[in-house]
PDB file of N, CA and C in Angstrom:
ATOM      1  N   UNK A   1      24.722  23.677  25.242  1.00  0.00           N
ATOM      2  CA  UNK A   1      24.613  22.490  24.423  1.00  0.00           C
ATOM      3  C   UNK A   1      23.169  22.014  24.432  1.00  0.00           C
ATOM      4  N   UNK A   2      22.763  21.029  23.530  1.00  0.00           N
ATOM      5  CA  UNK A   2      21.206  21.049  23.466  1.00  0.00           C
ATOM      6  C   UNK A   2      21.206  19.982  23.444  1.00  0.00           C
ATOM      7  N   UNK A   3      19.980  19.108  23.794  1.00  0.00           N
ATOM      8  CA  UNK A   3      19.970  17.830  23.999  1.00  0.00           C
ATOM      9  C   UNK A   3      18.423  17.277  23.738  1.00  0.00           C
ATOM     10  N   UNK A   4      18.546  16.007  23.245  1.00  0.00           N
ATOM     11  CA  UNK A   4      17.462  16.183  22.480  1.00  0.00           C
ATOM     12  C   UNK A   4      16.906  14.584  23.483  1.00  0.00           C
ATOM     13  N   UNK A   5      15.833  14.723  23.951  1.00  0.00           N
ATOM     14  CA  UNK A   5      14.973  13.923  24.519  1.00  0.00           C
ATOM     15  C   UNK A   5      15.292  12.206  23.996  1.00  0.00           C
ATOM     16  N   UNK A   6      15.304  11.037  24.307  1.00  0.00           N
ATOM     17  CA  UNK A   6      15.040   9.568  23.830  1.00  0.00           C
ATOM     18  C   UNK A   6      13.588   9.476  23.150  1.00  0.00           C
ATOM     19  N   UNK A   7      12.649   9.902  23.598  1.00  0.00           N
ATOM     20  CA  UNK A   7      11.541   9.858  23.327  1.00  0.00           C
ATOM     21  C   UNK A   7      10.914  10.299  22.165  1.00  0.00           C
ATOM     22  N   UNK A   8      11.411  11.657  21.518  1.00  0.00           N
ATOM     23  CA  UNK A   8      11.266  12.742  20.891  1.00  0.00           C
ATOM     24  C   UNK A   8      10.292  12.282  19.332  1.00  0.00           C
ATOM     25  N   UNK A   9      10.901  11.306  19.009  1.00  0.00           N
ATOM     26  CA  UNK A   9       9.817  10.580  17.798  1.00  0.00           C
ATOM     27  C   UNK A   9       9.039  10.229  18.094  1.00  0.00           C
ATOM     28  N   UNK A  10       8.673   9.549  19.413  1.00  0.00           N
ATOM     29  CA  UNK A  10       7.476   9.072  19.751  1.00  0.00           C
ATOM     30  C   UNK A  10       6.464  10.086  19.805  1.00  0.00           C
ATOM     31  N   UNK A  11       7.404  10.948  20.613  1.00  0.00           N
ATOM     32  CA  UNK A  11       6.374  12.411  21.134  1.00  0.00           C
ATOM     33  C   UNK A  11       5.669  12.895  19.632  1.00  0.00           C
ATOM     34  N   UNK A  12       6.491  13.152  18.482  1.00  0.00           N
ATOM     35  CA  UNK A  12       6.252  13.869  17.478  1.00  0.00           C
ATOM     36  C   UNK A  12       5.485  12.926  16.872  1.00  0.00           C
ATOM     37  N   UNK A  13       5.512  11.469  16.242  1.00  0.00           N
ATOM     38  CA  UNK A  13       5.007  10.732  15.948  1.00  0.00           C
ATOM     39  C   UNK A  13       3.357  10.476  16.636  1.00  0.00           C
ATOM     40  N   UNK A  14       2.606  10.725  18.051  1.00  0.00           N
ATOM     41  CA  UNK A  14       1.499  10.719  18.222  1.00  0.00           C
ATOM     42  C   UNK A  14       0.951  11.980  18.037  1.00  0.00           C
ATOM     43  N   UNK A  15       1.594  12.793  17.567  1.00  0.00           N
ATOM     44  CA  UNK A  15       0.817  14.833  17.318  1.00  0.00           C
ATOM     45  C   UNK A  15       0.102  14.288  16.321  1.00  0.00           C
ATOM     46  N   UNK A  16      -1.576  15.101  16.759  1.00  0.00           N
ATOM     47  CA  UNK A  16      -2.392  14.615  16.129  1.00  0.00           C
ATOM     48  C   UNK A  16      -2.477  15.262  14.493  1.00  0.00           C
ATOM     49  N   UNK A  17      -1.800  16.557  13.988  1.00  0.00           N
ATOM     50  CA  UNK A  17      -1.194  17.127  13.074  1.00  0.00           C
ATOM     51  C   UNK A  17      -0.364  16.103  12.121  1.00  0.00           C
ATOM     52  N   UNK A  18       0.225  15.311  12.778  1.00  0.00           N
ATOM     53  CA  UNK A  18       1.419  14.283  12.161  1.00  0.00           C
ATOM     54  C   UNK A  18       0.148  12.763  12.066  1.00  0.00           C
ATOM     55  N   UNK A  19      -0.898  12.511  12.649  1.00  0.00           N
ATOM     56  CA  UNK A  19      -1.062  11.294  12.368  1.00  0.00           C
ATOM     57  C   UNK A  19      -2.343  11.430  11.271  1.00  0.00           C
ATOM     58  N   UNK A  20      -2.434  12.827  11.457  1.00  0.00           N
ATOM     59  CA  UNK A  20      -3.310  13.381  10.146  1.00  0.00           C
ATOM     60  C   UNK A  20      -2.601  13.551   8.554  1.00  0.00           C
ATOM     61  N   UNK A  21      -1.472  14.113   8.886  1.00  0.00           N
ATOM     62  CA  UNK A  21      -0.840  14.165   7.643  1.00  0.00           C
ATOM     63  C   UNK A  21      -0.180  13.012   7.032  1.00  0.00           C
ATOM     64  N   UNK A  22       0.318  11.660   8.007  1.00  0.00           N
ATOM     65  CA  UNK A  22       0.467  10.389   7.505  1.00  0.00           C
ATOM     66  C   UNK A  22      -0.747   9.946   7.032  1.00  0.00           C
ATOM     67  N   UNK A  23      -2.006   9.827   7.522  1.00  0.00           N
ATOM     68  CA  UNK A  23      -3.196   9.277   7.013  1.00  0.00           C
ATOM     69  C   UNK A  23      -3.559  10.144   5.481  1.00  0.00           C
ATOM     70  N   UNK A  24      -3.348  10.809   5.605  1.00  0.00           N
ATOM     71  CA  UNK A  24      -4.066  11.714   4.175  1.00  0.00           C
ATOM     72  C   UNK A  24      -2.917  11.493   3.041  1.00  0.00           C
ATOM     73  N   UNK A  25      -1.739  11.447   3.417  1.00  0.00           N
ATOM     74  CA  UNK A  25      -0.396  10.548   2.249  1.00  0.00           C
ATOM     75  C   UNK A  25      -1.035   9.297   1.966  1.00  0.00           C
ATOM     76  N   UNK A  26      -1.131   8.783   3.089  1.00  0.00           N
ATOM     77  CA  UNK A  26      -1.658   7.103   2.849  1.00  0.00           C
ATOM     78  C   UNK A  26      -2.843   7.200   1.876  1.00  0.00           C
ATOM     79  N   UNK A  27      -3.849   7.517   1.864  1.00  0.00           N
ATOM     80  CA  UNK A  27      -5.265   7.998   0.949  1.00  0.00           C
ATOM     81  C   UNK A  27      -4.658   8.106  -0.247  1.00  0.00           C
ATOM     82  N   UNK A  28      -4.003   9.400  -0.432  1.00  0.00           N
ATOM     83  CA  UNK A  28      -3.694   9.518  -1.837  1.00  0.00           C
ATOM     84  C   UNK A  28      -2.885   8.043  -2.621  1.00  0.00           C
ATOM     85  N   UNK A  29      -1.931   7.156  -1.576  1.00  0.00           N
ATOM     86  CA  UNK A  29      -1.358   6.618  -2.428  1.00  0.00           C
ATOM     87  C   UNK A  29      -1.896   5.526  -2.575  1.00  0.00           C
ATOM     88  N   UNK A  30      -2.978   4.835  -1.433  1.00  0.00           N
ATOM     89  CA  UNK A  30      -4.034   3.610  -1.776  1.00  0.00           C
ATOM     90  C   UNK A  30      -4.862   3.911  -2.849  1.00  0.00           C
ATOM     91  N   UNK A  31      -5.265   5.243  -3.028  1.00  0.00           N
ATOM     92  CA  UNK A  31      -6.208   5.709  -3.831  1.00  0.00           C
ATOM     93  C   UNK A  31      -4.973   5.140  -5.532  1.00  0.00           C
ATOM     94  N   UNK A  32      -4.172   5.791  -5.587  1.00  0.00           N
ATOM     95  CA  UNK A  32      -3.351   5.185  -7.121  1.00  0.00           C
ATOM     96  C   UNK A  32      -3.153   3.356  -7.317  1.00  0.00           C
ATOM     97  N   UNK A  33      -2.480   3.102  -5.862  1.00  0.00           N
ATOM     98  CA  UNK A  33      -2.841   1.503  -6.188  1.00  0.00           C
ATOM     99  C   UNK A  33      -4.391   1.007  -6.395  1.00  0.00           C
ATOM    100  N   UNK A  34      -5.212   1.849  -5.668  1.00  0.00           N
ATOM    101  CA  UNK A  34      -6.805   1.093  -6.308  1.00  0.00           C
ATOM    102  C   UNK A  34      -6.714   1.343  -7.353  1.00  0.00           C
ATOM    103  N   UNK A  35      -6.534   2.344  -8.416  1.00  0.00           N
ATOM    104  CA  UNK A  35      -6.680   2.866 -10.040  1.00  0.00           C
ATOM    105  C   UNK A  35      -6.150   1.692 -10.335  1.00  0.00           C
ATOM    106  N   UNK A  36      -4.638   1.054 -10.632  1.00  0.00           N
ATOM    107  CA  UNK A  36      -3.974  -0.171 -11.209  1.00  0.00           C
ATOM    108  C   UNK A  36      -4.725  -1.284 -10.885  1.00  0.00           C
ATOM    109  N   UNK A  37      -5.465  -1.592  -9.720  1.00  0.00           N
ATOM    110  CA  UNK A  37      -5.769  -3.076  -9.747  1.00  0.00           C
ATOM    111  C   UNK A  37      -7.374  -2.663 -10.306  1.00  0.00           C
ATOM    112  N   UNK A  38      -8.152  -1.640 -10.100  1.00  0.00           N
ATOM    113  CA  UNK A  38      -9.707  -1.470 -10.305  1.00  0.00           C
ATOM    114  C   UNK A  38      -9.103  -1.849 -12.364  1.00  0.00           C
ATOM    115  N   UNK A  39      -8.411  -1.219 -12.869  1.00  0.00           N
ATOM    116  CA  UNK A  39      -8.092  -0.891 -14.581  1.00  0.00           C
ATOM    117  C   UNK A  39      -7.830  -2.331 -14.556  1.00  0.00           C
ATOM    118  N   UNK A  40      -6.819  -3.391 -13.641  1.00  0.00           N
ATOM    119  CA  UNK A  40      -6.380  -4.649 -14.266  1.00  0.00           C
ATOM    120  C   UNK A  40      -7.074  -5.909 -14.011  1.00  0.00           C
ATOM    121  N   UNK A  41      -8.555  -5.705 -13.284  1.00  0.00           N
ATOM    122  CA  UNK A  41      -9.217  -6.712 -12.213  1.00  0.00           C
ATOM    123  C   UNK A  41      -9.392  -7.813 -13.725  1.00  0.00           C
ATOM    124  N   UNK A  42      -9.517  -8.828 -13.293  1.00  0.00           N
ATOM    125  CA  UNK A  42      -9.851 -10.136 -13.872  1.00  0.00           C
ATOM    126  C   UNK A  42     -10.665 -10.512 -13.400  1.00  0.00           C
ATOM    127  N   UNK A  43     -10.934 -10.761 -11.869  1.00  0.00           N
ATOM    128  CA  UNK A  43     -11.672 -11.766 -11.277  1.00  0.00           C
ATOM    129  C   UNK A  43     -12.322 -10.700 -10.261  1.00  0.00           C
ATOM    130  N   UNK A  44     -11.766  -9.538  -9.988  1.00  0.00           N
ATOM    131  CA  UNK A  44     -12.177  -8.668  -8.732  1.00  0.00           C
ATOM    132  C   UNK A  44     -11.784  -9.346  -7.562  1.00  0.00           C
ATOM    133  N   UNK A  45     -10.824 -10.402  -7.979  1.00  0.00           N
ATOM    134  CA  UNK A  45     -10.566 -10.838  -6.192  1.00  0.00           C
ATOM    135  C   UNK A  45      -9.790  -9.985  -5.354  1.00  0.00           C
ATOM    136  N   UNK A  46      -8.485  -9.404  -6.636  1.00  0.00           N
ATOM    137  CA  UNK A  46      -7.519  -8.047  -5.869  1.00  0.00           C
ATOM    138  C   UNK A  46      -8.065  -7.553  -4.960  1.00  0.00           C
ATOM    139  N   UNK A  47      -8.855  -6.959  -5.991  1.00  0.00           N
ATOM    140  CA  UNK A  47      -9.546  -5.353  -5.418  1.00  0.00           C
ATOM    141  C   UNK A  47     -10.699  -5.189  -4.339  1.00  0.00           C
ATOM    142  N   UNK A  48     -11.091  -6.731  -4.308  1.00  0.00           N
ATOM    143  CA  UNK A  48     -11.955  -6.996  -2.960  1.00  0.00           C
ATOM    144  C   UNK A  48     -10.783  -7.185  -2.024  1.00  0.00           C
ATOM    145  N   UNK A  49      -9.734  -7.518  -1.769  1.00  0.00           N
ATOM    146  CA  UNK A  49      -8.885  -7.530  -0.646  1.00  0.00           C
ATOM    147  C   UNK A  49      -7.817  -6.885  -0.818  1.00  0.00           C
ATOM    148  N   UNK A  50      -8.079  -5.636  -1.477  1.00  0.00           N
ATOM    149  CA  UNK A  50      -7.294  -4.257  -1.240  1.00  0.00           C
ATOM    150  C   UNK A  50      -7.117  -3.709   0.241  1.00  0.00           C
ATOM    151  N   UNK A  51      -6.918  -3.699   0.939  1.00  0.00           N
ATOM    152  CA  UNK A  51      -7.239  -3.316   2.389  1.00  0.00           C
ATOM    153  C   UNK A  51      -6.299  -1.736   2.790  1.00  0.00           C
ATOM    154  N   UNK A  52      -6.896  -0.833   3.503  1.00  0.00           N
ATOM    155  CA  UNK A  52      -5.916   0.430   4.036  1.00  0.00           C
ATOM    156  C   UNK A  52      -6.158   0.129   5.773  1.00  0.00           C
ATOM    157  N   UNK A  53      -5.074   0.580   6.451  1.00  0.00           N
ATOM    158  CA  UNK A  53      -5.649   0.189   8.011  1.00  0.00           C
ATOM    159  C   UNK A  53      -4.877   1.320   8.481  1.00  0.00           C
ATOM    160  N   UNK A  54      -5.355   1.985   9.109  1.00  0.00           N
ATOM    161  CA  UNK A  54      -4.833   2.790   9.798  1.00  0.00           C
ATOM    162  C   UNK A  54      -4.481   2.878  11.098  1.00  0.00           C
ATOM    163  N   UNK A  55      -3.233   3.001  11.894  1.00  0.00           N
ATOM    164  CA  UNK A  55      -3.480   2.568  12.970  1.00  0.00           C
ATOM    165  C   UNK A  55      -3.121   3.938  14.070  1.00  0.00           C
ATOM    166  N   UNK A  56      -2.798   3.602  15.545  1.00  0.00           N
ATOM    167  CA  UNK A  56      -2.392   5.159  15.773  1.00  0.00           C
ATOM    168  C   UNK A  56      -1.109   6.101  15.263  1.00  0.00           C
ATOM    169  N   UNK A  57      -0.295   5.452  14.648  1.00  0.00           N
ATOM    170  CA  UNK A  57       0.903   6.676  14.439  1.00  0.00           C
ATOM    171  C   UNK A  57       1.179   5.853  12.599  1.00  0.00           C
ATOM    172  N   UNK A  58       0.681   4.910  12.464  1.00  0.00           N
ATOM    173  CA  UNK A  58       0.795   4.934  11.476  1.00  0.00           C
ATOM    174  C   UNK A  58      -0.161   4.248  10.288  1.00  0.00           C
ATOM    175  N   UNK A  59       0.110   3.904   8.472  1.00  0.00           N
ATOM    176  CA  UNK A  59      -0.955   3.406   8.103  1.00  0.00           C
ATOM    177  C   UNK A  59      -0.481   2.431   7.034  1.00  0.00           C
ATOM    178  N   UNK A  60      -1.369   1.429   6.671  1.00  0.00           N
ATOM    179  CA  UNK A  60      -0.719   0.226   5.350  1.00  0.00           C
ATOM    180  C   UNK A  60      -1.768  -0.027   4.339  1.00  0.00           C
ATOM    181  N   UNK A  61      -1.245   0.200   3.123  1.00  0.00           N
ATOM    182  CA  UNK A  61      -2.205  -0.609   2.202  1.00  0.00           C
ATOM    183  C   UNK A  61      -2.142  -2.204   2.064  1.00  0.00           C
ATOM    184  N   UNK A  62      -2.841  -3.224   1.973  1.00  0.00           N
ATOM    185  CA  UNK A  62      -2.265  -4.180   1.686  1.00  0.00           C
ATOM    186  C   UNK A  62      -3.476  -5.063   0.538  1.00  0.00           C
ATOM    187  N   UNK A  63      -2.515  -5.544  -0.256  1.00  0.00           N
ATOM    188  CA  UNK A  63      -3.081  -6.257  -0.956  1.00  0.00           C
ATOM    189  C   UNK A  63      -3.127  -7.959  -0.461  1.00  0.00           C
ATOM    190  N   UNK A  64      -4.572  -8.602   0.033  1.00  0.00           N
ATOM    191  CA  UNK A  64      -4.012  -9.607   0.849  1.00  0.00           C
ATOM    192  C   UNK A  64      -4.934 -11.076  -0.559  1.00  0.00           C
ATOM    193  N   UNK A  65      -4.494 -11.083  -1.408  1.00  0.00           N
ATOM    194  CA  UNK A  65      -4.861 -12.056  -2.869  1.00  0.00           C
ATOM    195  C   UNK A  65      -3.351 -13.195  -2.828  1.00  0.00           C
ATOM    196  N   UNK A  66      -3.947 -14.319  -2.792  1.00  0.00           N
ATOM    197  CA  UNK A  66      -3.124 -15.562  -2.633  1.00  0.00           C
ATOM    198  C   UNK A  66      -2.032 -15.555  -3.714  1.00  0.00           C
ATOM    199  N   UNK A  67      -2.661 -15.219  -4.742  1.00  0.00           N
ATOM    200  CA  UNK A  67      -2.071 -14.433  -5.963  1.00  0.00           C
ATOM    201  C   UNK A  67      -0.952 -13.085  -5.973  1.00  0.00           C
ATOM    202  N   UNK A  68      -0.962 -12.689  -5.006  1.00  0.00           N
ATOM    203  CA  UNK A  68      -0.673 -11.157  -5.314  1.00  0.00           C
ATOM    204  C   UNK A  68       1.008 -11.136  -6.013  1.00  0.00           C
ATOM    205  N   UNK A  69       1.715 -11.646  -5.442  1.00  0.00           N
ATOM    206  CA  UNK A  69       2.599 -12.286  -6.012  1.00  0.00           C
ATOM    207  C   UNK A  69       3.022 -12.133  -7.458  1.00  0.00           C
ATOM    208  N   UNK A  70       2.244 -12.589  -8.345  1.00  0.00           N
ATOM    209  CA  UNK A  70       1.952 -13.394  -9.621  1.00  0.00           C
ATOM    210  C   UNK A  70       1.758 -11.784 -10.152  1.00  0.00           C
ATOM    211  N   UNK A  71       0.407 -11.901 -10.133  1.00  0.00           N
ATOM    212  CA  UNK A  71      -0.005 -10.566 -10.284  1.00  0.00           C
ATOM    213  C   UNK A  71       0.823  -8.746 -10.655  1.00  0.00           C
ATOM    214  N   UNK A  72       1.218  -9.455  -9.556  1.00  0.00           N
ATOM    215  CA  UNK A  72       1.982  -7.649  -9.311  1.00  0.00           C
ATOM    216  C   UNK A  72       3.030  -7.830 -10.336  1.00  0.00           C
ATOM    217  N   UNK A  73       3.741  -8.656 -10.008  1.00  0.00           N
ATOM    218  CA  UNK A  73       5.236  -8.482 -10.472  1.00  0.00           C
ATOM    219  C   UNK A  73       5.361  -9.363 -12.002  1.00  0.00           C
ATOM    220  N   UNK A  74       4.499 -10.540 -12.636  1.00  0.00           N
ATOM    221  CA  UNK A  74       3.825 -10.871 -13.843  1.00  0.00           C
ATOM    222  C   UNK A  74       4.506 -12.857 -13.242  1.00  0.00           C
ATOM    223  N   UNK A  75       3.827 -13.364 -14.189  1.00  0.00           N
ATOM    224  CA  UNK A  75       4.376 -14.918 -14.261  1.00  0.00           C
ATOM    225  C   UNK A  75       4.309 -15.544 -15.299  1.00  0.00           C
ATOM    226  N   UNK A  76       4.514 -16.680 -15.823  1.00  0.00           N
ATOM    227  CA  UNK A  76       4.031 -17.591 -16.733  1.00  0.00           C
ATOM    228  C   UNK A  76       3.221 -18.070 -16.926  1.00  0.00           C
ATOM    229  N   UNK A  77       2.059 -18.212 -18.087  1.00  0.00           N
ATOM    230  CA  UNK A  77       0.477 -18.694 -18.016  1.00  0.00           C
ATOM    231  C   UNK A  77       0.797 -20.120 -18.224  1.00  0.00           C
ATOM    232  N   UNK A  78       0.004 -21.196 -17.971  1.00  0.00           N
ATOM    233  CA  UNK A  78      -0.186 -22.496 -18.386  1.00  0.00           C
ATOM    234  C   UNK A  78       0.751 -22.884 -19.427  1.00  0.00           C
ATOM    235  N   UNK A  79       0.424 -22.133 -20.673  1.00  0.00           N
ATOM    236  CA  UNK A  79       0.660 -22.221 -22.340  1.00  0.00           C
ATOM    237  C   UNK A  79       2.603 -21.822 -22.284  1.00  0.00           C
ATOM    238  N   UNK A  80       3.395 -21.433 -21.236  1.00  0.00           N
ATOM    239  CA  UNK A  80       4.599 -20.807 -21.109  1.00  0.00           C
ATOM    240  C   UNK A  80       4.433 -19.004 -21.819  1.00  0.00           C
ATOM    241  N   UNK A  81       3.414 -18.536 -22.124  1.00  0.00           N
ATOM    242  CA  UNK A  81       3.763 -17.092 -22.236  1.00  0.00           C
ATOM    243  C   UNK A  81       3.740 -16.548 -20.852  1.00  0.00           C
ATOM    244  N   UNK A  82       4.912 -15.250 -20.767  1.00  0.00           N
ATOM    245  CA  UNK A  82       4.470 -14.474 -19.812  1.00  0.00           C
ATOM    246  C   UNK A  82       4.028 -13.704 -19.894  1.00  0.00           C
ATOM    247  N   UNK A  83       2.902 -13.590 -19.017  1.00  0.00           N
ATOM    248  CA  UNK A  83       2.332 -12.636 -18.641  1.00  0.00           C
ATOM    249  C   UNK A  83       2.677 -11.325 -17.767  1.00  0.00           C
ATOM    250  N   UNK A  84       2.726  -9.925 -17.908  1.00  0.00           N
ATOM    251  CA  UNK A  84       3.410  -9.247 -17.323  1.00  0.00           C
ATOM    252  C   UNK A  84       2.497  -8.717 -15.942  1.00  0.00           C
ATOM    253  N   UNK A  85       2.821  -8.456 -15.187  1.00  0.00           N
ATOM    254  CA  UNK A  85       2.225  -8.013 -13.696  1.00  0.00           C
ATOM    255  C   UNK A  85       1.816  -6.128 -13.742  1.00  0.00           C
ATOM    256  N   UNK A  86       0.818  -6.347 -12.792  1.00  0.00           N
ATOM    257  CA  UNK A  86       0.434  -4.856 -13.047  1.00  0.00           C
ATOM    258  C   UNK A  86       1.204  -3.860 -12.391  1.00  0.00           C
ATOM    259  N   UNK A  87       1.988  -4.203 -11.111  1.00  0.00           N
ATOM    260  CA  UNK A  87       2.902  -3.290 -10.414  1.00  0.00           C
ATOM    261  C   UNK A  87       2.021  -2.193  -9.748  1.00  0.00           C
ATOM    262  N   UNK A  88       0.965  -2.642  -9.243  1.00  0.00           N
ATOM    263  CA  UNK A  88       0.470  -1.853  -8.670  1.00  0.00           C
ATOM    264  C   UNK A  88       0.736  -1.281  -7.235  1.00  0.00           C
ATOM    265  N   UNK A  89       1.667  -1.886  -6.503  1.00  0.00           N
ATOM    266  CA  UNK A  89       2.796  -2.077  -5.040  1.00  0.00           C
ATOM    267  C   UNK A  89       3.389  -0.708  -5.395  1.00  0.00           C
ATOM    268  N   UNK A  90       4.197  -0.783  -6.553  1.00  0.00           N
ATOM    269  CA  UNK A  90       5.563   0.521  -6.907  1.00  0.00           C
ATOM    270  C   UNK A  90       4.503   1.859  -7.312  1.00  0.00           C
ATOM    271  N   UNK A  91       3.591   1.513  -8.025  1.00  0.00           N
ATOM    272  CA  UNK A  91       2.866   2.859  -7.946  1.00  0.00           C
ATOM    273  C   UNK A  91       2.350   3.455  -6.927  1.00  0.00           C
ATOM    274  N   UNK A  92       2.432   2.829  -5.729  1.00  0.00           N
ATOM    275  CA  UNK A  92       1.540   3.170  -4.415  1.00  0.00           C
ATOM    276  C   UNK A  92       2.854   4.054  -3.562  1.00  0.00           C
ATOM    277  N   UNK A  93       4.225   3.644  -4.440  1.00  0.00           N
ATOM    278  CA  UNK A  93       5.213   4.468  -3.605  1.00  0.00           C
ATOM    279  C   UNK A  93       5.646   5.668  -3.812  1.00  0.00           C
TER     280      UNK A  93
END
């Protein structure tokens, strides 16, 4: 019978093979969310607080805009039109 360690994700999760190949996924897909917000900037505030962080076993893009909210997913302008959001979050997935 075979038995498989408690640990075993952890173990596999710090191989430096595995925290290479999570980081280089992560790249490609920050790299598509930068394309949507660099194409939709208004103000460049997004895309100045686009952030990627990598840490040891794993990595995050984050968009950190007070706005982001609004933005991504669209809202209502002043005037009541809506405005639609760029969805730049779902393209990063």
């Amino acid at each position: 019978m075979a038995t498989v360690k408690p640990n075993t994700d952890s173990v596999v999760a710090h191989l430096r093979g595995v925290r290479d190949a999570v980081a280089d996924e992560l790249d490609h897909r920050a790299d598509r969310v930068r394309a949507v917000v660099e194409a939709h900037r208004h103000t460049g505030a997004l895309a100045a607080h686009t952030k990627v962080r990598t840490n040891r076993t794993d990595s995050t893009v984050t968009l950190e805009d007070p706005a982001v909210f609004a933005i991504n997913y669209g809202h209502l302008a002043p005037n009541g039109r809506w405005v639609p959001g760029i969805h730049a979050i779902e393209t990063g997935l």
